[in-house]
Protein backbone atom coordinates (compact mmCIF):
# COMPACT_ATOMS: atom_id res chain seq x y z
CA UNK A 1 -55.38 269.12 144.11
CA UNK A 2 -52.12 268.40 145.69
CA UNK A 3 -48.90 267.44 143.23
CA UNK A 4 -46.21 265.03 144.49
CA UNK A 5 -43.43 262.56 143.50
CA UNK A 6 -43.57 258.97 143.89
CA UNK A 7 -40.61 256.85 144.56
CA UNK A 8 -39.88 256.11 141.10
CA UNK A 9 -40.05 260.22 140.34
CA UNK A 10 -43.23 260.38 138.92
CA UNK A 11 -45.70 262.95 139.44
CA UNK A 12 -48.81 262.47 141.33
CA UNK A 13 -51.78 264.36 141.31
CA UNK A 14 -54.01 264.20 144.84
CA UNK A 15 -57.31 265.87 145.70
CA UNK A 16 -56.16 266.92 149.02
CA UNK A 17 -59.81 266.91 150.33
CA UNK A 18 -59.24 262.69 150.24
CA UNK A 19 -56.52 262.45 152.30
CA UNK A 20 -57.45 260.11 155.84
CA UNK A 21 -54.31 260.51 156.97
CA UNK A 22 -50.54 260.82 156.34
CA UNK A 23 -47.41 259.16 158.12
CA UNK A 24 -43.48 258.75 158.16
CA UNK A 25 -42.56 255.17 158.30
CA UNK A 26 -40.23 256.49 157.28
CA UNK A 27 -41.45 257.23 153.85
CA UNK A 28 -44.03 259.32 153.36
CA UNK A 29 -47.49 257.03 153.10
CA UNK A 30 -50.67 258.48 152.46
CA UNK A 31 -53.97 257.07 153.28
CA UNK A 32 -57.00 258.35 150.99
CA UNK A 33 -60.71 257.70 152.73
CA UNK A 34 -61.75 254.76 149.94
CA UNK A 35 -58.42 252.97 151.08
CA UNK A 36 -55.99 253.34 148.75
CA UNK A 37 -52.13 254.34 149.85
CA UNK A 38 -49.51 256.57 148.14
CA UNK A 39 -45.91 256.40 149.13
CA UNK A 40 -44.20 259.66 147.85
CA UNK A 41 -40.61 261.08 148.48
CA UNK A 42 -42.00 264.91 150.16
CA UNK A 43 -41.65 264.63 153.98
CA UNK A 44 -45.20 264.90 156.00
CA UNK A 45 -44.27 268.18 156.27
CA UNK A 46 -44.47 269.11 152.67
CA UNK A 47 -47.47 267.17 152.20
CA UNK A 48 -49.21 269.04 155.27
CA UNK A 49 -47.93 272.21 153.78
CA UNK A 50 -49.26 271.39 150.43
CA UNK A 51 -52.80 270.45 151.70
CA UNK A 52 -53.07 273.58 153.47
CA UNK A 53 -52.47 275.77 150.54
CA UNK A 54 -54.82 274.13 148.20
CA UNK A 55 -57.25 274.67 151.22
CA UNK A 56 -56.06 278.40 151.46
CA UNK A 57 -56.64 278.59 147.45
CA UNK A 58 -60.33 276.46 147.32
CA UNK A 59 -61.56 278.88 150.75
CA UNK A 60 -61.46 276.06 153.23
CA UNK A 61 -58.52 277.12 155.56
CA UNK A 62 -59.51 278.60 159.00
CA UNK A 63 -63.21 277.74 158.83
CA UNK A 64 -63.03 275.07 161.83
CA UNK A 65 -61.06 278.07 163.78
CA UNK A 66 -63.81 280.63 163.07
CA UNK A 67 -66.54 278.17 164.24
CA UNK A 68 -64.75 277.18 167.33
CA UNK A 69 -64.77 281.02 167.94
CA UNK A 70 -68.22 281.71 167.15
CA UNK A 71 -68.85 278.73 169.33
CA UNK A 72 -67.29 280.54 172.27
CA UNK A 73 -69.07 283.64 171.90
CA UNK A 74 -72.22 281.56 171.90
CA UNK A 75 -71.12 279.72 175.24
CA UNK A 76 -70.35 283.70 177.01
CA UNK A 77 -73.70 284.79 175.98
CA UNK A 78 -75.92 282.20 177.48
């Protein structure tokens, strides 16, 4: 879980593993996958830095990186 500010300063509590997508428009929206938005005063920035800690902290980070690699070693040894 991710926590942010909305616009009117309060906090905001996101499970980072939601978020579709994220945009500057030029607030900060964020898209969840059932559809809901979130505008919030951290820059996309933030919120991508956020989202990649809690994926650091729950083990998640790096694991599309490691597969691409084992991928490749696959690829060399055929």
């Amino acid at each position: 879980m991710i926590t942010l500010t909305t616009l009117r300063e309060a906090s905001l509590v996101l499970n980072a593993i939601l978020i579709e997508s994220v945009r500057a428009t030029p607030d900060t929206t964020i898209q969840l996958v059932g559809g809901q938005t979130y505008i919030v005063k951290e820059s996309l920035e933030e919120v991508k830095a956020a989202t990649i800690d809690f994926y650091q902290q729950i083990g998640l980070a790096g694991l599309n990186s490691i597969r691409r690699l084992e991928d490749g070693r696959r690829k060399e040894e055929e």
